[in-house]
N, C-alpha and C. Protein backbone atom coordinates (compact mmCIF):
# COMPACT_ATOMS: atom_id res chain seq x y z
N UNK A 1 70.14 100.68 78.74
CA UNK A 1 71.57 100.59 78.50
C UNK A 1 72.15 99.32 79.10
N UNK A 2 71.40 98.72 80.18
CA UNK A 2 71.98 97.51 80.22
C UNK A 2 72.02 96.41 79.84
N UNK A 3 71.53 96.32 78.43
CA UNK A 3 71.61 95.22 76.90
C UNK A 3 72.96 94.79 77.06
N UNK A 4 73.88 94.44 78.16
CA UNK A 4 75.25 94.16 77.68
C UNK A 4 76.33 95.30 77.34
N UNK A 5 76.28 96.42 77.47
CA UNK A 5 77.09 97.19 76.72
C UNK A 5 78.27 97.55 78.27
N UNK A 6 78.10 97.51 79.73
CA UNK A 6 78.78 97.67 80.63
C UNK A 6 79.59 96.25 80.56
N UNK A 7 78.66 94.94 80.29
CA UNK A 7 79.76 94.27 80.39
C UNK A 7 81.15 93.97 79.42
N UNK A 8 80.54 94.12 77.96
CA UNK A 8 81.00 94.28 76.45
C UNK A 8 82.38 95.44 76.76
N UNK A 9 82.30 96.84 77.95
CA UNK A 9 82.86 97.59 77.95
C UNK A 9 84.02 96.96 79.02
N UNK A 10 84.03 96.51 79.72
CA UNK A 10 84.54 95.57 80.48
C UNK A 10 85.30 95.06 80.14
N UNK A 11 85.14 93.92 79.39
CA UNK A 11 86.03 93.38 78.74
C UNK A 11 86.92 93.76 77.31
N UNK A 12 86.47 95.25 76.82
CA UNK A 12 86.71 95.81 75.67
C UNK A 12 88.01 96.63 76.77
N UNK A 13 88.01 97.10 77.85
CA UNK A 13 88.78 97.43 78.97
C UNK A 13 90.14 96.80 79.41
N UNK A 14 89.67 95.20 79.70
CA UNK A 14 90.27 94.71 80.12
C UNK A 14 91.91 94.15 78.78
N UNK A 15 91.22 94.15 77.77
CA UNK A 15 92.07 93.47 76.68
C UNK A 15 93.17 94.71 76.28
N UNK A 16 92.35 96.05 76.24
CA UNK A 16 93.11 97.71 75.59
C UNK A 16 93.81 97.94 76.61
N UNK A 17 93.11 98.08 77.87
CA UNK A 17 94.06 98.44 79.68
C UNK A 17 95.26 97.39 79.59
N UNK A 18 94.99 96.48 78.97
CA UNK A 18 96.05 95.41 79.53
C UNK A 18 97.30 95.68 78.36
N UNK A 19 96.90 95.86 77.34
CA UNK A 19 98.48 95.74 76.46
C UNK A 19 98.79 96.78 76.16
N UNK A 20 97.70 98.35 76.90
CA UNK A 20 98.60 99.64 77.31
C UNK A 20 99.39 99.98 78.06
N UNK A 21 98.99 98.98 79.57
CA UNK A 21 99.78 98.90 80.53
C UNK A 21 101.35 98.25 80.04
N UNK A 22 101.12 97.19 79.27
CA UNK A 22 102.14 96.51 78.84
C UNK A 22 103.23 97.58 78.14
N UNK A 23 102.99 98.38 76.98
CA UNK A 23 103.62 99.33 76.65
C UNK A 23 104.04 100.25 77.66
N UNK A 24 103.04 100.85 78.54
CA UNK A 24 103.48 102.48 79.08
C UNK A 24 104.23 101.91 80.08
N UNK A 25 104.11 100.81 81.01
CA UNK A 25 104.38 100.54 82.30
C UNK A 25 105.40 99.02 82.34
N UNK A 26 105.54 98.86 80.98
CA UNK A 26 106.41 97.56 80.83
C UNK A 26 107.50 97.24 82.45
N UNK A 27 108.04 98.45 82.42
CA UNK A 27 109.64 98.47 83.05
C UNK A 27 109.00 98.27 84.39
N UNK A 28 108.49 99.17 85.02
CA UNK A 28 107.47 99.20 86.32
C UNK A 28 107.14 97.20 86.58
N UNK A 29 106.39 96.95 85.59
CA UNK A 29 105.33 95.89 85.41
C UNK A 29 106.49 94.48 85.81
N UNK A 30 107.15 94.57 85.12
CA UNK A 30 108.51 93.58 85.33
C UNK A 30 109.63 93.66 86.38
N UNK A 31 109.92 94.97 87.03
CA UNK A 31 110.55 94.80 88.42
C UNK A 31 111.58 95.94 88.13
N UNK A 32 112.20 96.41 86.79
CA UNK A 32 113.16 97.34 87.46
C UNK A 32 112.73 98.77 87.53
N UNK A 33 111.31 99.11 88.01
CA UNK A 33 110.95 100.73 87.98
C UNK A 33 109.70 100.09 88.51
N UNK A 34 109.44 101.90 89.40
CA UNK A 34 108.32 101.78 90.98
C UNK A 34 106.86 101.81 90.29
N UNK A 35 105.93 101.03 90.09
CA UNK A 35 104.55 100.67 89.70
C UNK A 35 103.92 102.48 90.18
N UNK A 36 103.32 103.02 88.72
CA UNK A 36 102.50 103.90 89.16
C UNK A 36 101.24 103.20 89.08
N UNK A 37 100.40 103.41 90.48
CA UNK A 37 98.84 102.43 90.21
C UNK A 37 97.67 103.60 89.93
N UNK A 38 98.40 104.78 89.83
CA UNK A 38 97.31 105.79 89.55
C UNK A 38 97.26 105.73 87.67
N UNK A 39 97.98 105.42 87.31
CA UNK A 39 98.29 105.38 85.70
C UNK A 39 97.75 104.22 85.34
N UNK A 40 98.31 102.94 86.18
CA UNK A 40 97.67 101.71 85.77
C UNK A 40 95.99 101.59 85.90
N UNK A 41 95.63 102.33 87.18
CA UNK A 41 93.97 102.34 87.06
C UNK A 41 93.35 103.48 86.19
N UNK A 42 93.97 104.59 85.56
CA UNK A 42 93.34 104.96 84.31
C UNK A 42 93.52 104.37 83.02
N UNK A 43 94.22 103.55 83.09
CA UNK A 43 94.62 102.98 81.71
C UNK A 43 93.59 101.89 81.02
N UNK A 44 93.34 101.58 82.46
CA UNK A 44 91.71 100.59 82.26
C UNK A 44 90.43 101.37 82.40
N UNK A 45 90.67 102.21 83.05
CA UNK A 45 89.48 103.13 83.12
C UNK A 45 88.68 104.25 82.18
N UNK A 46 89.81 104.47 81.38
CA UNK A 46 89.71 104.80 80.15
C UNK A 46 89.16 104.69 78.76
N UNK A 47 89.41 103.19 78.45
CA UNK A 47 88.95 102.48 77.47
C UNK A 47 87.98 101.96 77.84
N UNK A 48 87.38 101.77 79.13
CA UNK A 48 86.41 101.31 79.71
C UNK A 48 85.34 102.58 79.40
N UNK A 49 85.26 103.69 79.95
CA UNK A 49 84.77 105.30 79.63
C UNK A 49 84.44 105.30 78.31
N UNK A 50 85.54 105.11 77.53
CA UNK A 50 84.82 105.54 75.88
C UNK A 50 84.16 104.35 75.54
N UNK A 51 84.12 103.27 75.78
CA UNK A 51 83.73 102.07 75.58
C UNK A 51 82.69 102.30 75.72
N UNK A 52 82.11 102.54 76.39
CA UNK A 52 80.41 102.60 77.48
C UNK A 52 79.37 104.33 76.62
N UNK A 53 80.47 104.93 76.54
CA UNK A 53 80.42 106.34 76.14
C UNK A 53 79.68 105.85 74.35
N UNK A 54 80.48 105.57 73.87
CA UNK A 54 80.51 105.26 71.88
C UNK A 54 78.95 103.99 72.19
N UNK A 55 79.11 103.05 73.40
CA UNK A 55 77.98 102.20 73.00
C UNK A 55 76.75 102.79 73.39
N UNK A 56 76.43 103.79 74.45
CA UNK A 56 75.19 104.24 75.03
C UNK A 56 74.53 105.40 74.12
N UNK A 57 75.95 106.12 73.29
CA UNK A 57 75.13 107.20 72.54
C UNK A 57 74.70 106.63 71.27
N UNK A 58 75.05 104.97 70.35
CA UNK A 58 74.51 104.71 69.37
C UNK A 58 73.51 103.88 69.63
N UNK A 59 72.93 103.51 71.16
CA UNK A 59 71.73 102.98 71.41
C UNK A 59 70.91 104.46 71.42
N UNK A 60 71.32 105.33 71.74
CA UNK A 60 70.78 106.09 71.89
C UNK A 60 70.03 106.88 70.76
N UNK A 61 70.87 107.14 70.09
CA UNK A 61 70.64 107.43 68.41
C UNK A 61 69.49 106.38 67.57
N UNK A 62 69.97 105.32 67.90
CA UNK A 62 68.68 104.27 67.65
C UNK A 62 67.83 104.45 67.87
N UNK A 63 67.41 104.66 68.73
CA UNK A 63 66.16 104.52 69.61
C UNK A 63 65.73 106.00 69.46
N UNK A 64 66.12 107.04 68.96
CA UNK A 64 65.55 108.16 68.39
C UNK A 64 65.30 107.98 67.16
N UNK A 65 66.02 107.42 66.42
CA UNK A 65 66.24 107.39 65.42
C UNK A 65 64.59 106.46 64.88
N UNK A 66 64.33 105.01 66.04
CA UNK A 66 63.06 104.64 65.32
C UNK A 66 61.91 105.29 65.87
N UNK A 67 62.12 105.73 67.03
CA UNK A 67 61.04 107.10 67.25
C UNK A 67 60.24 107.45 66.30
N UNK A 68 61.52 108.43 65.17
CA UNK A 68 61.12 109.32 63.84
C UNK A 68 59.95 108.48 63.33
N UNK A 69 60.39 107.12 63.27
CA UNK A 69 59.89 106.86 62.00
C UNK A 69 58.09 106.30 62.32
């Protein structure tokens, strides 16, 4: 699993975390409302999770998959 797919998830993280934060946490993010950092660190942590999740089970599938054959 470490073909790249933690770092690929990383940065697949960093781009989705960042312009969710931008939406959910705009007001927070800019100064007039109190920063939740428990929201802001799932927001990256998240897309990071399925990221890693969707790439490890279609290596995974692969690699059964040429097993079969």
């Amino acid at each position: 699993m470490s073909d790249g797919i933690p770092r690929r998830s990383f940065f697949a993280a960093l781009v989705v975390g960042t312009v969710l934060n931008l939406i959910n946490q705009g007001d927070a993010l800019f100064g007039t409302m109190a920063v939740n950092w428990f929201k802001i660190t799932l927001t990256y942590f998240v897309p990071y999770a399925v990221s890693t999740y969707d790439a490890a089970s279609v290596r995974i599938r692969q690699v059964a998959s040429a097993e079969r054959i």
